[in-house]
Protein backbone atom coordinates (compact mmCIF):
# COMPACT_ATOMS: atom_id res chain seq x y z
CA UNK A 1 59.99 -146.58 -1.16
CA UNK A 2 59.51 -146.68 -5.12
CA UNK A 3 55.73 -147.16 -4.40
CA UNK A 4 55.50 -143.85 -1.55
CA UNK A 5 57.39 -141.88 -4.12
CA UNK A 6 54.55 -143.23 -6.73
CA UNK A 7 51.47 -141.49 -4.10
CA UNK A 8 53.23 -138.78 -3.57
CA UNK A 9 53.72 -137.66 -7.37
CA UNK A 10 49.92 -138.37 -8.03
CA UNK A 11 49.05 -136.60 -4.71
CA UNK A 12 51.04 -133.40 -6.31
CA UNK A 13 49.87 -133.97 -10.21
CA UNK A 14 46.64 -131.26 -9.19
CA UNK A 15 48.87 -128.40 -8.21
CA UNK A 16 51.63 -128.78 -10.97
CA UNK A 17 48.76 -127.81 -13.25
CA UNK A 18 47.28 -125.11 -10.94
CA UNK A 19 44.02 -127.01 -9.62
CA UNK A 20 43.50 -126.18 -5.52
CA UNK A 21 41.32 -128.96 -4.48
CA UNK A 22 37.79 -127.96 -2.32
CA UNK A 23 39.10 -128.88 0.87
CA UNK A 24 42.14 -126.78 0.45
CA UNK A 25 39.74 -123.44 -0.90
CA UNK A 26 37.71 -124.03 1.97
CA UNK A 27 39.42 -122.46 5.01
CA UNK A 28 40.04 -119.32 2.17
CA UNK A 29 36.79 -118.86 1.63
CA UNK A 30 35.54 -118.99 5.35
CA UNK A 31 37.84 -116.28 5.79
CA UNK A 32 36.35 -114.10 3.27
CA UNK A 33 32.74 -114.97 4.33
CA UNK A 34 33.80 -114.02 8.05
CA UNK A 35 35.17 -110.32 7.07
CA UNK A 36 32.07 -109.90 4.90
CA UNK A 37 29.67 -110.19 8.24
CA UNK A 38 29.05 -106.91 9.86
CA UNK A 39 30.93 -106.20 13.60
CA UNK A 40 28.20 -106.95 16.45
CA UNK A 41 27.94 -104.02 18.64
CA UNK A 42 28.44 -105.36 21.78
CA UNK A 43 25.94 -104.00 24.54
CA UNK A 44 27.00 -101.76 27.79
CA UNK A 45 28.23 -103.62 30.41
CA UNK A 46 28.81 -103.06 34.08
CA UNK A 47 32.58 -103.41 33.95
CA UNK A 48 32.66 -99.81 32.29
CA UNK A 49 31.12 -98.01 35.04
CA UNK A 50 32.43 -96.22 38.20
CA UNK A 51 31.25 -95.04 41.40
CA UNK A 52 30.02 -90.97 41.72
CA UNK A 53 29.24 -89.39 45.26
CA UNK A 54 26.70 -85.97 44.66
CA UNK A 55 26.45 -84.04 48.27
CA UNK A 56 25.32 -80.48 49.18
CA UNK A 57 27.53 -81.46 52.03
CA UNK A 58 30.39 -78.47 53.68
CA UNK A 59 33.26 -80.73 53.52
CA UNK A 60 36.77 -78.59 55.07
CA UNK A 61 39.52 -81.67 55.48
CA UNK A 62 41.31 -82.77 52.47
CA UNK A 63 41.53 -86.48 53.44
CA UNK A 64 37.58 -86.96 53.76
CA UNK A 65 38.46 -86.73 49.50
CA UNK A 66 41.49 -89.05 50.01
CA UNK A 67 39.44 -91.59 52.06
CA UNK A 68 36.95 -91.16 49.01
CA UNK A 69 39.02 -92.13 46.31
CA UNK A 70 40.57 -95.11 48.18
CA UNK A 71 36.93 -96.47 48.53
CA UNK A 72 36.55 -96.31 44.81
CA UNK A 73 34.77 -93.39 44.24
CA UNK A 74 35.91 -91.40 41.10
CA UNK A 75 34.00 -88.56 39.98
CA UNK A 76 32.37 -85.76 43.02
CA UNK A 77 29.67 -83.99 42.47
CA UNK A 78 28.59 -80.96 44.08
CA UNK A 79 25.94 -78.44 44.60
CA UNK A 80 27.48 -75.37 43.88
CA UNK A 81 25.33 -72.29 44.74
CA UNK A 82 24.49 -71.29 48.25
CA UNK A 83 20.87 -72.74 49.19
CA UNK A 84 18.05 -71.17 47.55
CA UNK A 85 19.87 -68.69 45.87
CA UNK A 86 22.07 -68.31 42.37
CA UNK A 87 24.94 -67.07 44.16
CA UNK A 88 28.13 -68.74 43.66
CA UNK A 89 28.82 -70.96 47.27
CA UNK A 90 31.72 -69.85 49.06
CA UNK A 91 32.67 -73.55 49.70
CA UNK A 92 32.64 -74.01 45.98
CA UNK A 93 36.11 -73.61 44.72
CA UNK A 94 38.50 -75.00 47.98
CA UNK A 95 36.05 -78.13 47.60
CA UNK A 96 36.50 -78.91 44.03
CA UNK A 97 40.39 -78.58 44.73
CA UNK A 98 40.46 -80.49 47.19
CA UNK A 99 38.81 -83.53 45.28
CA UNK A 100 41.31 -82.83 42.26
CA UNK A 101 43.62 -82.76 44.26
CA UNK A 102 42.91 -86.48 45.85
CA UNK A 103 42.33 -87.40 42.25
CA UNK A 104 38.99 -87.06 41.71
CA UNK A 105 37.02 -86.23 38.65
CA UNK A 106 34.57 -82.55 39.17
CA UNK A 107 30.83 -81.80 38.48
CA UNK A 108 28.32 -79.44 40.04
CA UNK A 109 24.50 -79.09 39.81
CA UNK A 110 22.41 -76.17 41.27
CA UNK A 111 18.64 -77.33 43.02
CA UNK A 112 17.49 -74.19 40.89
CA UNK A 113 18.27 -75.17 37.07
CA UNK A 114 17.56 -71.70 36.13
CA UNK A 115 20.48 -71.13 37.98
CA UNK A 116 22.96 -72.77 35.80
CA UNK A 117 25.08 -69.56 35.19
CA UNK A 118 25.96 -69.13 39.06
CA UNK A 119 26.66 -72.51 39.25
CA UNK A 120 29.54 -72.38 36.46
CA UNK A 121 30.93 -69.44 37.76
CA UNK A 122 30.82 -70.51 41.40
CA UNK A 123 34.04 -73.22 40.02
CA UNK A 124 36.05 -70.47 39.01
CA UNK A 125 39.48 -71.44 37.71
CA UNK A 126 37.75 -75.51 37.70
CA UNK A 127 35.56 -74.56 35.54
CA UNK A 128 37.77 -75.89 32.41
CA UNK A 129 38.10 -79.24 34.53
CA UNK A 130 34.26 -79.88 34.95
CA UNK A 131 32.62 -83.02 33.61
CA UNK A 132 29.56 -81.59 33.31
CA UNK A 133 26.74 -79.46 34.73
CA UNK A 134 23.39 -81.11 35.46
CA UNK A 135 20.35 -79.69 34.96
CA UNK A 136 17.67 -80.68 38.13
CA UNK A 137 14.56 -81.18 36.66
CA UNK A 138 12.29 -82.96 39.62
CA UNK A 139 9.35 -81.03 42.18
CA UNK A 140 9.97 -77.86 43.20
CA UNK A 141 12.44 -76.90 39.58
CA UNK A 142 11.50 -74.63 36.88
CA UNK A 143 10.97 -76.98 33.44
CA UNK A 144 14.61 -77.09 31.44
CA UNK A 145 14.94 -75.05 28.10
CA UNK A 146 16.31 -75.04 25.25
CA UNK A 147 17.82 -71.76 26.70
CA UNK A 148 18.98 -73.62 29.42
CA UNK A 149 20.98 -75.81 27.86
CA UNK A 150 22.54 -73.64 24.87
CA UNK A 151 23.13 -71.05 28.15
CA UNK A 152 25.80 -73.76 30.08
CA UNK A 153 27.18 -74.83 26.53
CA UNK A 154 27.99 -71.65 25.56
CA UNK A 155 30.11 -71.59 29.19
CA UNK A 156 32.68 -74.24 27.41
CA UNK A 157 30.63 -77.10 29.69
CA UNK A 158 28.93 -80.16 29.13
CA UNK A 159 24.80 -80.01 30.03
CA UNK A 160 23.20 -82.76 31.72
CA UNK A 161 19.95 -83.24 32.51
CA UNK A 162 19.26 -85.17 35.88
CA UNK A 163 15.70 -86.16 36.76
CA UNK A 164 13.13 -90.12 36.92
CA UNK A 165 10.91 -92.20 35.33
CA UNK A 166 8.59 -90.28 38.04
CA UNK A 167 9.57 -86.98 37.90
CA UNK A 168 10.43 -85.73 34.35
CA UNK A 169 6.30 -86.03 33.28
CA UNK A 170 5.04 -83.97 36.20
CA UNK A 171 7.31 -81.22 34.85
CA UNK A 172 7.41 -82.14 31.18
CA UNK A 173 4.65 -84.40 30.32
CA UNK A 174 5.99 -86.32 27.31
CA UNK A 175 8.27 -84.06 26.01
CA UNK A 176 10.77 -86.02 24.32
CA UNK A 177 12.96 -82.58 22.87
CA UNK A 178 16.09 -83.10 25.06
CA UNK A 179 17.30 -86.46 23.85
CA UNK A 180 20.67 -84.46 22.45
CA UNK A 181 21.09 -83.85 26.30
CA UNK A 182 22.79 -86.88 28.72
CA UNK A 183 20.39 -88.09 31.07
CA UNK A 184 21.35 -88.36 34.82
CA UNK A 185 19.17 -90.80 35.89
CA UNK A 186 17.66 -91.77 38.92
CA UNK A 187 15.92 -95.05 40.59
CA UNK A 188 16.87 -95.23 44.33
CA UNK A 189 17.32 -98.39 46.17
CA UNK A 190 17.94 -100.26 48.86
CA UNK A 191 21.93 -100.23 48.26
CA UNK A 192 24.14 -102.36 50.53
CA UNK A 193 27.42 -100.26 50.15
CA UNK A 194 29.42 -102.85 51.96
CA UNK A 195 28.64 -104.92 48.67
CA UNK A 196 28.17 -101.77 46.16
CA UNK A 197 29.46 -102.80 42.34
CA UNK A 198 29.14 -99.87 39.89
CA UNK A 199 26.76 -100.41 37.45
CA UNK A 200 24.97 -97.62 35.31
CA UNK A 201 22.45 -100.51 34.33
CA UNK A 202 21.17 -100.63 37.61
CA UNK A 203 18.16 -100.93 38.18
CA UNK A 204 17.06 -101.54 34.51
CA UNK A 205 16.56 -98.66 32.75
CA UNK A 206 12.96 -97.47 31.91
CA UNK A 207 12.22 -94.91 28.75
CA UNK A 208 11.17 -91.90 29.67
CA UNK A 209 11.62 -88.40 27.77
CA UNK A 210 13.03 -89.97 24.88
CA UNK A 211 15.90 -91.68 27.18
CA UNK A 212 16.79 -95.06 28.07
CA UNK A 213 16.59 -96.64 24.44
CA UNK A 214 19.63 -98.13 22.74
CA UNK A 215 20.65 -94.79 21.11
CA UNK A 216 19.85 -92.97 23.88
CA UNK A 217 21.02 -94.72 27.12
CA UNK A 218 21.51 -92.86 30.10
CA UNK A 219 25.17 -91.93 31.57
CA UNK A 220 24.55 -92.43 35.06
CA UNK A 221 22.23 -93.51 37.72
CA UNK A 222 21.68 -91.94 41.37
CA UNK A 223 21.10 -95.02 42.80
CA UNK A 224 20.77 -94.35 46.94
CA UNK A 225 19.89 -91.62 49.11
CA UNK A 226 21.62 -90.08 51.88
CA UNK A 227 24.80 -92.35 52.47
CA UNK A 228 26.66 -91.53 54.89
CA UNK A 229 30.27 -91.85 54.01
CA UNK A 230 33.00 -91.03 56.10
CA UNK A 231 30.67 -88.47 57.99
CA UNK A 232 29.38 -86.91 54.82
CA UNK A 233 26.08 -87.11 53.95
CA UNK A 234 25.93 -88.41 49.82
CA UNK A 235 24.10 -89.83 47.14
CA UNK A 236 25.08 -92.74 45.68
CA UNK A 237 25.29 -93.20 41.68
CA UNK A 238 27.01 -95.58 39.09
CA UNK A 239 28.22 -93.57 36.04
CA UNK A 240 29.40 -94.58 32.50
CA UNK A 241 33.16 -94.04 32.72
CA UNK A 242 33.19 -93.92 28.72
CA UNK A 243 31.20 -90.29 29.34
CA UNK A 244 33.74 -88.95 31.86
CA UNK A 245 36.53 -86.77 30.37
């Protein structure tokens, strides 16, 4: 006992007189080293994505929307003139309440960029509850403007501009001027819906108009054509759900 009570007051002589030894500084120290190191920003990942329908589709019973949101689908998106014309779509407003009113999140697009100021109107009272308004720019649209742009912010709503890899040159060349703007993206393929995971990383994304780099990384991605879901004709996209409202 005499000779354990010996170790032990040579084992505490160091701190009576205020020496730490190195092994005992050492976790400290680590500490310090690991708050000095700068945060990692962690990449996008699927897991932060959702599923998006976009139709030009007449849609009159409530529960298609219902049936919609029960499959997953989260945001609707919908072209809100009448065909080949700026006039607000007479469809326009009873659809957009009737995907609120399942729960879904609201956007419209116009073919016809240039008609961006129909398209707003054409929500009426939704307006306020719109995610956005895309911009078309593919064959057959008028370039997008600066005009453009300013014209649907200046409406209290959120531009985006949707176009491809393949499209935006033919009506841009390589203008890179609208990186401020959200890209919409699209790269169609051969989706299986039966197996459909969200994934706004999908297929990779290619740079293009300034887009697709790591400070400029597309919100969403129309990733199948023509779907038909629950009767309705739709496009199929994967959006960032860190860019919905």
């Amino acid at each position: 006992m005499l000779h354990m009570n010996l170790l032990a007051a040579v084992t505490a002589l160091p701190l009576l007189l205020g020496f730490s030894s190195p092994a005992a500084a050492a976790p400290e120290a680590s500490v310090q080293e690991a708050k000095m190191q700068p945060a990692e920003a962690l990449p996008p990942t699927a897991s932060s994505s959702v599923k998006v329908v976009d139709t030009t589709a007449a849609i009159t019973d409530p529960a298609w929307f219902k049936k919609a949101y029960d499959d997953g689908i989260r945001l609707y998106v919908m072209h809100s003139t009448a065909w080949g014309t700026c006039e607000p779509w007479y469809r326009t407003q009873p659809q957009l309440k009737m995907a609120l009113d399942a729960g879904l999140k609201i956007a419209v697009y116009t073919r016809d960029a240039s008609c961006w100021q129909g398209g707003i109107s054409a929500a009426g009272p939704y307006a306020a509850q719109l995610q956005f308004f895309a911009l078309d720019v593919e064959p057959g649209s008028p370039p997008v403007t600066r005009d453009m742009v300013d014209g649907v912010r200046s409406m209290g709503v959120r531009p985006v501009i949707y176009s491809g890899s393949g499209m935006w040159p033919a009506l841009m060349g390589d203008s890179a001027e609208f990186t401020d703007v959200p890209l919409w993206d699209t790269n169609t393929s051969n989706l299986n819906y039966s197996t459909w995971t969200a994934d706004y990383l999908a297929p990779a994304p290619v740079q293009y108009g300034g887009w697709n780099t790591d400070a400029t990384m597309r919100v969403g991605i129309q990733q199948k054509f023509e779907h038909s879901l629950n009767g309705v004709p739709v496009d199929l996209n994967s959006f960032d759900a860190a860019f919905l409202k």
